[in-house]
Protein backbone atom coordinates (compact mmCIF):
# COMPACT_ATOMS: atom_id res chain seq x y z
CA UNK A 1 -55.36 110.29 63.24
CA UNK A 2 -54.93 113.11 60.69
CA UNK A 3 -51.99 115.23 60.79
CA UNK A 4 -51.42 118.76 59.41
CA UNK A 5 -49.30 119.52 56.19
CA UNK A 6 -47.27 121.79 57.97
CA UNK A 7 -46.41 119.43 61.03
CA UNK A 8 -44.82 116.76 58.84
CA UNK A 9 -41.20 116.35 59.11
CA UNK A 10 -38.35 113.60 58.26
CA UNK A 11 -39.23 111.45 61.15
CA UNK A 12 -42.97 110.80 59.61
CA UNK A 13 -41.41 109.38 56.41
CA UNK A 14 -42.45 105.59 55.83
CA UNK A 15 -45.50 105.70 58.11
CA UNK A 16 -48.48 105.46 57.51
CA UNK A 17 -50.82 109.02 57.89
CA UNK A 18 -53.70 110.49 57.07
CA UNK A 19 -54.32 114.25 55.82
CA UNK A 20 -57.46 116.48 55.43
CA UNK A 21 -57.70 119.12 52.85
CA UNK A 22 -59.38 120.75 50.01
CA UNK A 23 -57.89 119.58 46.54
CA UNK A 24 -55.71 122.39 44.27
CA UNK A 25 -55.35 120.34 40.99
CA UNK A 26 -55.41 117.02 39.80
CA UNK A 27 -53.62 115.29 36.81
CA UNK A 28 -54.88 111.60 35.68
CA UNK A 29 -51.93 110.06 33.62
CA UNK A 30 -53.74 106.61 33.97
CA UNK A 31 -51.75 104.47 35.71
CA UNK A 32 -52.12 106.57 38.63
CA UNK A 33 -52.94 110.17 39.22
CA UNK A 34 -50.85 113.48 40.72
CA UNK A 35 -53.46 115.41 43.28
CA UNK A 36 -52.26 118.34 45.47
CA UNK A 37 -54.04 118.79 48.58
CA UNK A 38 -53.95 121.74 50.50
CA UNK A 39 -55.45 122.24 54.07
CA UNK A 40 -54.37 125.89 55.08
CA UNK A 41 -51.59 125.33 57.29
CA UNK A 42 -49.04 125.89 54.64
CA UNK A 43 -48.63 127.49 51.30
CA UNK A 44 -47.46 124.90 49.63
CA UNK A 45 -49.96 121.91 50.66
CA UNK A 46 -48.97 118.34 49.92
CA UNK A 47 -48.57 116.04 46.36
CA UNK A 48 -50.59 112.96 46.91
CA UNK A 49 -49.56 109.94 44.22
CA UNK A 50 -52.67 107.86 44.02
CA UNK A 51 -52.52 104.56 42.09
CA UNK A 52 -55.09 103.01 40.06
CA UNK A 53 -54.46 99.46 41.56
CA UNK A 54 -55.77 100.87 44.94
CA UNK A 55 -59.44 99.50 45.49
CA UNK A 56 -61.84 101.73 43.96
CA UNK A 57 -59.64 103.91 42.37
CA UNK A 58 -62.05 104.98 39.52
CA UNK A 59 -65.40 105.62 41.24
CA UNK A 60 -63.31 107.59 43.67
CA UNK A 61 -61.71 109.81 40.64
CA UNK A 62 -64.47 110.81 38.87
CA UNK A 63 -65.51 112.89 42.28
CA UNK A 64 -61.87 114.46 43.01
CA UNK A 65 -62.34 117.44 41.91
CA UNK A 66 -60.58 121.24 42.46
CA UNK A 67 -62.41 122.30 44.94
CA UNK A 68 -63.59 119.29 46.95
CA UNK A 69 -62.67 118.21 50.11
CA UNK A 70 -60.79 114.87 51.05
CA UNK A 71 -59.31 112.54 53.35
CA UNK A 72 -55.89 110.98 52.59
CA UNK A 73 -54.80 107.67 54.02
CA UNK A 74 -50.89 105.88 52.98
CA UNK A 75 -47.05 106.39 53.21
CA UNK A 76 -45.24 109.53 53.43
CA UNK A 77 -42.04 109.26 51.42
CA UNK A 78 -39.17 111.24 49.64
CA UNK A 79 -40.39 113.04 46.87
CA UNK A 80 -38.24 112.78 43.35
CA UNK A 81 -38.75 116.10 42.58
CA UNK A 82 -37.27 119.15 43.15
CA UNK A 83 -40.20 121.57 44.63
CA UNK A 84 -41.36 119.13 47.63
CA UNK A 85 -39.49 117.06 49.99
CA UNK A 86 -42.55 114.69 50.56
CA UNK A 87 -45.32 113.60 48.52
CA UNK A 88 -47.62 111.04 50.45
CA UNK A 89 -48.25 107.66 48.68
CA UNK A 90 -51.98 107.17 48.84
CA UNK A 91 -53.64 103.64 50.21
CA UNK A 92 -57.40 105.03 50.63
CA UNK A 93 -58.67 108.76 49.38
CA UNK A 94 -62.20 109.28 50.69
CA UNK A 95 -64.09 112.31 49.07
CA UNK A 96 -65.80 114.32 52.29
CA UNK A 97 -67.44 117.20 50.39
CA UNK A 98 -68.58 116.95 46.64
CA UNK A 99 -67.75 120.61 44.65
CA UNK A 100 -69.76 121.74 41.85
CA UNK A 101 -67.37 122.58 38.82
CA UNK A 102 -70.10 123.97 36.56
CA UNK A 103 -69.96 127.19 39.36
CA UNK A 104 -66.93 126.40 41.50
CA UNK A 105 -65.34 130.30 40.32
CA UNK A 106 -61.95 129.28 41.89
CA UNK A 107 -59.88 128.16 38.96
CA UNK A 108 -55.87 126.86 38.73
CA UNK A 109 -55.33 130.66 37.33
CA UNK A 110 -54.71 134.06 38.27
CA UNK A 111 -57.62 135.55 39.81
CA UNK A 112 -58.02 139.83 40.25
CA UNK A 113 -58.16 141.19 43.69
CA UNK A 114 -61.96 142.78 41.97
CA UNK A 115 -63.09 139.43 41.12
CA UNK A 116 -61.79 137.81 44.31
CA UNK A 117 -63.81 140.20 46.30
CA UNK A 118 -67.28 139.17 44.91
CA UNK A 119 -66.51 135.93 45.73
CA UNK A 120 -65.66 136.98 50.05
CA UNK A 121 -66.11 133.65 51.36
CA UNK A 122 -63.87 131.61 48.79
CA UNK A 123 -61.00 134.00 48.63
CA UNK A 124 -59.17 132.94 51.64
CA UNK A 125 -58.37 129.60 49.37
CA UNK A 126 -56.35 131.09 47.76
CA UNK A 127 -52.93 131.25 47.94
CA UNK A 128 -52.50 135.29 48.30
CA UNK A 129 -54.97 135.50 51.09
CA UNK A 130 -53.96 132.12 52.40
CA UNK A 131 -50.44 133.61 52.80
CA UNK A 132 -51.68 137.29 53.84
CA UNK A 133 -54.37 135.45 56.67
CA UNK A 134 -51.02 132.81 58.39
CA UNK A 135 -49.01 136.44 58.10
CA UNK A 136 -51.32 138.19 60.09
CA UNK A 137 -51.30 135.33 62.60
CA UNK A 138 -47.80 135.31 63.01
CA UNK A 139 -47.72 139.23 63.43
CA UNK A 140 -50.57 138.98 66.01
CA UNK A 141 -48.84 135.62 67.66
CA UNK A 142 -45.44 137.56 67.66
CA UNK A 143 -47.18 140.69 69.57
CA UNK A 144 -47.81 138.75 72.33
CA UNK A 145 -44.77 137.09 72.82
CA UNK A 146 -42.97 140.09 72.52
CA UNK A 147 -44.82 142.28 75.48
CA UNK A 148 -45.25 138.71 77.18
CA UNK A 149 -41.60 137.72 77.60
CA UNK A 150 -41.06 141.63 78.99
CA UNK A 151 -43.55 141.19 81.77
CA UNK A 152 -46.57 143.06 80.19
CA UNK A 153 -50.09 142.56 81.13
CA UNK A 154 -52.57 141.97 78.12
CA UNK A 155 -55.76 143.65 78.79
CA UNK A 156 -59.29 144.42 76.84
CA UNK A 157 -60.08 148.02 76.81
CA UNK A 158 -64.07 148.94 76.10
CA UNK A 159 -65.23 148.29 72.69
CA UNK A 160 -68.61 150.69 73.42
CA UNK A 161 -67.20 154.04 75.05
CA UNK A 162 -68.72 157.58 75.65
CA UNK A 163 -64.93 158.50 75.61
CA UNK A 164 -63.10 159.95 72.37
CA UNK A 165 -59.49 159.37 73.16
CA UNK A 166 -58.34 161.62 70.14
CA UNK A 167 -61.07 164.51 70.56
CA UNK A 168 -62.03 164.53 66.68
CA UNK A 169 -65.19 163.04 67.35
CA UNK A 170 -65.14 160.46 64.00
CA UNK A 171 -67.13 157.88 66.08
CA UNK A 172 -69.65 154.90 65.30
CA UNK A 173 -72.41 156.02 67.13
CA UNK A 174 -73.53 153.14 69.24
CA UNK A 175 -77.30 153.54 70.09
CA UNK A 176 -80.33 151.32 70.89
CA UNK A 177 -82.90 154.47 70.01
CA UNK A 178 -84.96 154.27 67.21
CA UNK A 179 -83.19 155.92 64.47
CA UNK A 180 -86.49 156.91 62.50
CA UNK A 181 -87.60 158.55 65.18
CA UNK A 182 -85.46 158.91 68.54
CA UNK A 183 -86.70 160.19 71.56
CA UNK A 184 -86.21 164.05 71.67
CA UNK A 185 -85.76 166.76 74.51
CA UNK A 186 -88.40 169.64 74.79
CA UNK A 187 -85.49 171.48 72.93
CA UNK A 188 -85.95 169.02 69.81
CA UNK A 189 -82.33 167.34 70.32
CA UNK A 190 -81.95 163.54 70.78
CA UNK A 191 -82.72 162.85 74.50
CA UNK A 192 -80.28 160.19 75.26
CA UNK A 193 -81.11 159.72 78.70
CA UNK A 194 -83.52 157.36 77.44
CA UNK A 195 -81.07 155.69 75.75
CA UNK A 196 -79.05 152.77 76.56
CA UNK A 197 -76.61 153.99 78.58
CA UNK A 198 -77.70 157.00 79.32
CA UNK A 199 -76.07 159.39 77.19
CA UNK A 200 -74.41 159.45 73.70
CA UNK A 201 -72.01 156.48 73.24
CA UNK A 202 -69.04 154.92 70.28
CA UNK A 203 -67.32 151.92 69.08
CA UNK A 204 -64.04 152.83 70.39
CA UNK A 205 -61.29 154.34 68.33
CA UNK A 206 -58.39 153.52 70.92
CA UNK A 207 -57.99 151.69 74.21
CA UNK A 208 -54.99 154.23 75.18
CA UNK A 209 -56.82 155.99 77.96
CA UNK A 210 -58.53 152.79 79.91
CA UNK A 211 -55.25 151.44 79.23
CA UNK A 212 -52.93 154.17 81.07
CA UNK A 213 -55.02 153.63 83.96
CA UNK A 214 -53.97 150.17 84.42
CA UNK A 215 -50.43 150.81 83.64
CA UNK A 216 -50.76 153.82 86.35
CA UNK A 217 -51.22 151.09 88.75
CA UNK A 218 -49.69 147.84 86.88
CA UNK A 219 -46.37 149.72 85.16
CA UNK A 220 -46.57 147.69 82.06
CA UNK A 221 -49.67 146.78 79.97
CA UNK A 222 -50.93 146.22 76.23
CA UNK A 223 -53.94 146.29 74.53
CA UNK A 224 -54.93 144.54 71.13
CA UNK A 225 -58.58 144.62 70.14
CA UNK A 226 -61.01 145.55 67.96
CA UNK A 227 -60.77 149.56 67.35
CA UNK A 228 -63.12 151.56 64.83
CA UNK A 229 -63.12 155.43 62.26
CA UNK A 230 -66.01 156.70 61.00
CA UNK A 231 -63.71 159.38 58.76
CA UNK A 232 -64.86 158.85 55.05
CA UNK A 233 -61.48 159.16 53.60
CA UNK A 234 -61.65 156.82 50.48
CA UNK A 235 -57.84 155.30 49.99
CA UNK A 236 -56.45 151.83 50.71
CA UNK A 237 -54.42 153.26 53.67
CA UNK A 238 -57.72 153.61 55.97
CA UNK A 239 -60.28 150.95 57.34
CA UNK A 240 -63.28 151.53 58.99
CA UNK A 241 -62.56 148.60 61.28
CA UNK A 242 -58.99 147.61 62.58
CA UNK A 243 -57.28 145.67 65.66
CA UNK A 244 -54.92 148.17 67.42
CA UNK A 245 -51.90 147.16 69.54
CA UNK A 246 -51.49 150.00 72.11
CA UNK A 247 -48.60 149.31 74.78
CA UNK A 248 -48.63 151.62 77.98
CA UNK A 249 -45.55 151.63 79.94
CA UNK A 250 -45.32 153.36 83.76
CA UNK A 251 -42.38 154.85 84.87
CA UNK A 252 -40.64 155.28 81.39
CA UNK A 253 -40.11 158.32 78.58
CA UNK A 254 -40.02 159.23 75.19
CA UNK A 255 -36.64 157.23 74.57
CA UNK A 256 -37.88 154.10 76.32
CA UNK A 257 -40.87 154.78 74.02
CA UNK A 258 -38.96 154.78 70.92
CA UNK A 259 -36.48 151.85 72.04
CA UNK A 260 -40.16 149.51 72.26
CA UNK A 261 -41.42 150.96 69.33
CA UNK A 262 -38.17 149.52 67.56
CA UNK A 263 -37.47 146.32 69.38
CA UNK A 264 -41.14 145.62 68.92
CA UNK A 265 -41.13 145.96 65.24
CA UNK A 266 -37.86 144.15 64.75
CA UNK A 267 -38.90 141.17 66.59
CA UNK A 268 -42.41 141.29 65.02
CA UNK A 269 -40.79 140.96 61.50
CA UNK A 270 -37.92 138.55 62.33
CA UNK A 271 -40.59 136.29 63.76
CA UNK A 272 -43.01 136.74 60.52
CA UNK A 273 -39.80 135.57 58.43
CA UNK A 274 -38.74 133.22 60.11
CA UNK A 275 -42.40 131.29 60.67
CA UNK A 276 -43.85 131.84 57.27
CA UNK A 277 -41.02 131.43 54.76
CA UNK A 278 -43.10 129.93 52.18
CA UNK A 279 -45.84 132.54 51.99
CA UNK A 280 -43.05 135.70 52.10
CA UNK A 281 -41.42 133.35 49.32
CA UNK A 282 -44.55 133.52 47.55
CA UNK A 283 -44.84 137.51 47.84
CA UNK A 284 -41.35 137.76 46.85
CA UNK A 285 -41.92 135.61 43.66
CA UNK A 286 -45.21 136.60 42.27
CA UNK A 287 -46.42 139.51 44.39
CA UNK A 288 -43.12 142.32 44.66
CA UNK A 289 -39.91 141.60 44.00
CA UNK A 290 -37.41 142.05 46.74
CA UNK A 291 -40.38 142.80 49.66
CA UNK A 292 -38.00 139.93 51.80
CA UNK A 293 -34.77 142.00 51.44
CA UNK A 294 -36.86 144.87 52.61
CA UNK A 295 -38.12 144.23 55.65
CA UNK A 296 -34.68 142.39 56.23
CA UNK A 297 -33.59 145.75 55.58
CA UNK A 298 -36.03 147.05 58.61
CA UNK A 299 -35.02 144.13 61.14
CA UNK A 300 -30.99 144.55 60.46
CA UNK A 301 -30.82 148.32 60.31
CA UNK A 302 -30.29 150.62 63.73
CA UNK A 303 -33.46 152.90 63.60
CA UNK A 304 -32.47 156.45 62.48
CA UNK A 305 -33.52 159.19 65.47
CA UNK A 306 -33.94 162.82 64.86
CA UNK A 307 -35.86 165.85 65.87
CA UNK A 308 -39.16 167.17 63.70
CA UNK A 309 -37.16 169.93 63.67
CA UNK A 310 -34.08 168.62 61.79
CA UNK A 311 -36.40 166.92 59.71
CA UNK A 312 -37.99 169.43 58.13
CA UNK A 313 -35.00 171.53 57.38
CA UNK A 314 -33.68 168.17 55.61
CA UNK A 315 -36.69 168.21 53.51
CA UNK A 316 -36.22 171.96 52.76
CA UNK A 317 -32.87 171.16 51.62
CA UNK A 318 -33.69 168.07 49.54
CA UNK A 319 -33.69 168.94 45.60
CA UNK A 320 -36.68 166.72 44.98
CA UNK A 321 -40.06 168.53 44.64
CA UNK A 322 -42.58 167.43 46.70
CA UNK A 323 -46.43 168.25 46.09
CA UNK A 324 -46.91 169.41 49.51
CA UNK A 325 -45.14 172.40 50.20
CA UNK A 326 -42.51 172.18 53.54
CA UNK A 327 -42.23 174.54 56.65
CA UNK A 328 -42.22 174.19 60.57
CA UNK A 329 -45.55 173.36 62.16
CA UNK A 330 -47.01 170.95 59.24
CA UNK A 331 -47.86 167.69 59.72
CA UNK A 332 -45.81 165.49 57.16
CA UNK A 333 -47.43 163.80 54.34
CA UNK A 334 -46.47 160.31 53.56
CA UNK A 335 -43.99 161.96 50.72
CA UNK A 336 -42.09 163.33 53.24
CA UNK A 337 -42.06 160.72 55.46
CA UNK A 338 -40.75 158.41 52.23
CA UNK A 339 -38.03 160.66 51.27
CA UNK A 340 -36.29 161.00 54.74
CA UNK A 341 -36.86 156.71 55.25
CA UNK A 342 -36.19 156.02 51.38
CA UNK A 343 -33.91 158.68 49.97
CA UNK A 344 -32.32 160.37 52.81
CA UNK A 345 -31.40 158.27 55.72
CA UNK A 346 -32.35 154.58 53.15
CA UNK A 347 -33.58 152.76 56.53
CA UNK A 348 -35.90 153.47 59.10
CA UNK A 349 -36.49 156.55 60.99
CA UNK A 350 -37.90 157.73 64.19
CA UNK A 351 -38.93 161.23 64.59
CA UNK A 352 -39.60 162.89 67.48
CA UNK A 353 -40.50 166.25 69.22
CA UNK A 354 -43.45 167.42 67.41
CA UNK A 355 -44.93 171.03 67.01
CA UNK A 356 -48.05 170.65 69.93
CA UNK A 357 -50.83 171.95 67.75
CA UNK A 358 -50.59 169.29 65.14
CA UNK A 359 -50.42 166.61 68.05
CA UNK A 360 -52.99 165.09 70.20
CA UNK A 361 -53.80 167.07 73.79
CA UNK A 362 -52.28 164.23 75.85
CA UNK A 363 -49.21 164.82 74.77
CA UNK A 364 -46.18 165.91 77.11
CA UNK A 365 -45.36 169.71 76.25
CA UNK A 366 -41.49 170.27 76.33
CA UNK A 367 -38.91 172.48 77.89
CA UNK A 368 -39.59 174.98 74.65
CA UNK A 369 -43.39 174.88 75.03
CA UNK A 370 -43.91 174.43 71.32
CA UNK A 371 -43.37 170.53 70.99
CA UNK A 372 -44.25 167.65 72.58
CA UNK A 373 -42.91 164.52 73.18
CA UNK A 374 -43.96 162.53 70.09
CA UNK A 375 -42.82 160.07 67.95
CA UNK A 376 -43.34 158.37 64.89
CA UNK A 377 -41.69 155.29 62.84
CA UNK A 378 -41.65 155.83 59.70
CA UNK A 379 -40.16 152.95 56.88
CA UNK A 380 -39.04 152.92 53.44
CA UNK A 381 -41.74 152.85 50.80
CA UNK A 382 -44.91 152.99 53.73
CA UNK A 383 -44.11 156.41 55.77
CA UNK A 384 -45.42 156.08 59.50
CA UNK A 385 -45.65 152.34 60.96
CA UNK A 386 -46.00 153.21 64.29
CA UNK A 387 -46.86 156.70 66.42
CA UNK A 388 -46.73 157.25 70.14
CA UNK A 389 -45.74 159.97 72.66
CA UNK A 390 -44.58 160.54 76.38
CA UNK A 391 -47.74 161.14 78.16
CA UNK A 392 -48.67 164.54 79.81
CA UNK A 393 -48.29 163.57 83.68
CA UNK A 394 -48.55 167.16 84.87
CA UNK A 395 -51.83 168.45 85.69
CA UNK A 396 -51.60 171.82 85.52
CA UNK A 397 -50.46 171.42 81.63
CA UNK A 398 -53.40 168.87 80.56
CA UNK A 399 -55.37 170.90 82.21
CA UNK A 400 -54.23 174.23 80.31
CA UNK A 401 -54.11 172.05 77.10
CA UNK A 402 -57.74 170.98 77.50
CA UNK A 403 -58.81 174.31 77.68
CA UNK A 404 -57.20 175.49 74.74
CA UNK A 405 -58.63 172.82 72.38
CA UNK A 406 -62.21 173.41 74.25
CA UNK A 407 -62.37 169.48 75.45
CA UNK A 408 -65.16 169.01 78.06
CA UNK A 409 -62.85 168.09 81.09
CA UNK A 410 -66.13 166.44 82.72
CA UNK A 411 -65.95 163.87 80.27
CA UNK A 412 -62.59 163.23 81.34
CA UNK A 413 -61.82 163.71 85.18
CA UNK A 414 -61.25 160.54 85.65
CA UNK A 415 -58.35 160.50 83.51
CA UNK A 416 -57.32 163.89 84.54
CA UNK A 417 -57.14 162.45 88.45
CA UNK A 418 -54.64 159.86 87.35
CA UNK A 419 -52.35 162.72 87.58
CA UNK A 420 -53.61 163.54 91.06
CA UNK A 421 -53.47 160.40 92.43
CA UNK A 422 -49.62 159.56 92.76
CA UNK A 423 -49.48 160.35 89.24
CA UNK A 424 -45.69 158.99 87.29
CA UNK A 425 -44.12 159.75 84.26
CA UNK A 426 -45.52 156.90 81.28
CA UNK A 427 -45.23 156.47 77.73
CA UNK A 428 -47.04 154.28 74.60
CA UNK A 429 -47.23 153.44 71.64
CA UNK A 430 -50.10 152.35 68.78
CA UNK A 431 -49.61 150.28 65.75
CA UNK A 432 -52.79 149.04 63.54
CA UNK A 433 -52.92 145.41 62.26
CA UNK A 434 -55.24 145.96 59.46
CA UNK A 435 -57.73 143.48 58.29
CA UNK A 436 -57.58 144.66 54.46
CA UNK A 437 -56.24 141.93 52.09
CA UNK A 438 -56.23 144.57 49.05
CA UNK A 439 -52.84 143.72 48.10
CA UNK A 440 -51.06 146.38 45.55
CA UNK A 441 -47.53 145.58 45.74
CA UNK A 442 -46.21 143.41 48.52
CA UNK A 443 -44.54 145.08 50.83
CA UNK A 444 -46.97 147.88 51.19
CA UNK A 445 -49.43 144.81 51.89
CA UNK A 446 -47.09 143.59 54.71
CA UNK A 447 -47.77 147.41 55.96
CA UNK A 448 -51.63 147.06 54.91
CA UNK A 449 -51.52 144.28 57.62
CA UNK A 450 -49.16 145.66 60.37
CA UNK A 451 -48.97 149.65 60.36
CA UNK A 452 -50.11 152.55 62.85
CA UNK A 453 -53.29 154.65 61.78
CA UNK A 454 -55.08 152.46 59.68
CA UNK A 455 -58.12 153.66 59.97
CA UNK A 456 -61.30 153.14 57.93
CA UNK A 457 -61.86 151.85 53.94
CA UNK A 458 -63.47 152.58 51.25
CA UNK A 459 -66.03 150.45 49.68
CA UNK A 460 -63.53 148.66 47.46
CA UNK A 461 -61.56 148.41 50.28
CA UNK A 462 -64.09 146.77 52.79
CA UNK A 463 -63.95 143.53 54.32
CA UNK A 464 -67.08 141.97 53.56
């Protein structure tokens, strides 16, 4: 019965096992040969000794090659050396899938992120994807536990919407018309009541709205799916396709907002560490120096909380010179947000109160009626990791609010009668795990994978 690399432990040493894999490198000193085999669930795979007294050890040789796949049979037992603690003793090796090294482009070298991205379907062999794609698994795997052990409901928002939860209207149009030539009204405009549904629809860009309806009724829910930008903004921060994590909490405020918001990201982190030691090991050695001491900088460190307002007359006091000038009512660029996380404060922040007009129209206006209850996370050397805000529960304000930005309230009464219907005081937040595995430096990749507004790519930057 074949057992996983990653599942062996002390109390499999001197049986007899049998491991699957694909083989990393081989080295044939004669008498027997060295082979690491690697099947994913680890970074560092598994040393297999395999002797040439074993029955057909030379026909089986020639066709171990990098690349191939294999089936290991024999003892598991200390290794001698110093960078394993097992190495498995090899009875039978049987070679499952031939590889071709005359094109196999996967060498025992280093291999650019360009080159690695021509070759889509054999990069997750390697060991920086390998390590970025178990990460992302233990970020996603920690999410749930996290909102699961505090009672939330998981739920699946629409992934085709004719709602735009942020009103900018950067949608994927979503349309079973013919695009050559759509059916048009007597006023030449696309007549999309003979469309689909019936009228214009999106991929969705957030499952916040669908999602406060639930927690209007079931106090605590979160969403993760599937979430999409059609913004053409070409820089590795934005993705065109991205799984949000949007938790929507009943009966709570902006500080039980930003006390989830930290807890979340603390135990998110912790967990990450703790599960994948070898592959932050790995970023830490050949990615970025010190990325583990930073975000056990983030999961040690009480989360810094101040007003936009304080904020900004910090950066207005700060000798450094940023590029983008500094005054009340702009919305900080990510050298701000660095400076007050990295140079300032030198752990994370959480700002909160935000000037209404840079901020989206449900959020709750405050007691000064020029900010709203927002917040946002921001880290050293990433900026904002997570955003979220106290939602508007008074009608007669997201009413007044919707007017002002011209939103069509038709399109939205039935959010707006949430706060008709026994209507309560709730709060959320969003954070983007991001499917890019462009990895600059490492802990900006760790943010790549697990930050809020990630939002579309550029052609370098797309997943293929």
């Amino acid at each position: 019965m074949r057992i996983k690399i990653k599942q062996l432990t002390t109390q499999d040493l001197d049986k007899s096992i049998t491991i699957k894999g694909w083989v990393r490198s081989i080295r044939d000193q004669k008498a027997f040969s060295f082979i690491v085999v690697n099947d994913g669930s680890n970074y560092a795979g598994l040393q297999v000794v395999y002797d040439a007294n074993c029955p057909g050890y030379e026909e089986t040789l020639k066709n171990i090659t990098n690349g191939a796949s294999i089936a290991v049979t024999g003892t598991l037992v200390k290794s001698p050396g110093k960078e394993q603690a097992f190495e498995l003793k090899a009875t039978t090796i049987e070679v499952i899938g031939l590889c071709d090294q005359e094109t196999y482009p996967l060498q025992k070298k280093q291999h650019t992120f360009e080159f690695l991205r021509t070759i889509a379907h054999l990069r997750p062999r390697t060991n920086t994807i390998g390590a970025v794609a178990r990460v992302r698994n233990a970020l996603s795997y920690a999410t749930h536990k996290f909102f699961q052990e505090r009672g939330f409901l998981y739920l699946h928002t629409p992934i085709v919407t004719g709602s735009d939860c942020e009103g900018a209207g950067q949608m994927f149009n979503v349309t079973t018309l013919d695009v050559k030539n759509p059916a048009k009204t007597p006023q030449g405009a696309i007549d999309y009541s003979q469309d689909f549904f019936g009228k214009p629809t999106y991929l969705t860009v957030s499952g916040q709205l669908e999602g406060e309806t639930y927690a209007c009724a079931l106090s605590d829910i979160y969403t993760f799916g599937p979430t999409f930008r059609a913004e053409n903004s070409n820089t590795a921060r934005h993705l065109a396709e991205f799984w949000m994590i949007e938790p929507e909490m009943a009966f709570a405020d902006l500080h039980d907002n930003m006390e989830c918001a930290e807890n979340y990201l603390k135990y998110a982190l912790r967990y990450t560490l703790e599960t994948c030691a070898q592959d932050m090991k790995f970023f830490d050695d050949y990615i970025s120096k010190g990325v583990i001491a930073k975000i056990e900088h983030v999961v040690n460190s009480p989360f810094q909380r101040l007003t936009y307002t304080e904020a900004i007359e910090i950066l207005k006091k700060a000798t450094k010179k940023f590029e983008y000038p500094v005054e009340w009512g702009i919305d900080l660029q990510s050298e701000h947000e660095r400076y007050l996380a990295e140079e300032h404060f030198k752990k994370p922040v959480i700002l909160h109160n935000y000037p209404q007009q840079i901020k989206a129209f449900y959020m709750r206006l405050n007691p000064d009626n020029k900010t709203v209850a927002a917040m946002d996370v921001l880290v050293p050397a990433i900026g904002e990791i997570i955003g979220g805000s106290q939602r508007e529960e008074r009608l007669d304000l997201l009413e007044k609010r919707m007017d002002e930005l011209k939103l069509p309230k038709q399109d939205y009464w039935w959010y707006l009668e949430l706060r008709k219907f026994g209507g309560v005081p709730h709060a959320g937040l969003v954070l983007g795990l991001s499917a890019s595995y462009c990895l600059q430096q490492a802990w900006k990749t760790f943010a790549m994978l697990f930050r809020s507004h990630a939002i579309q790519s550029t052609q370098s930057f797309r997943l293929s």
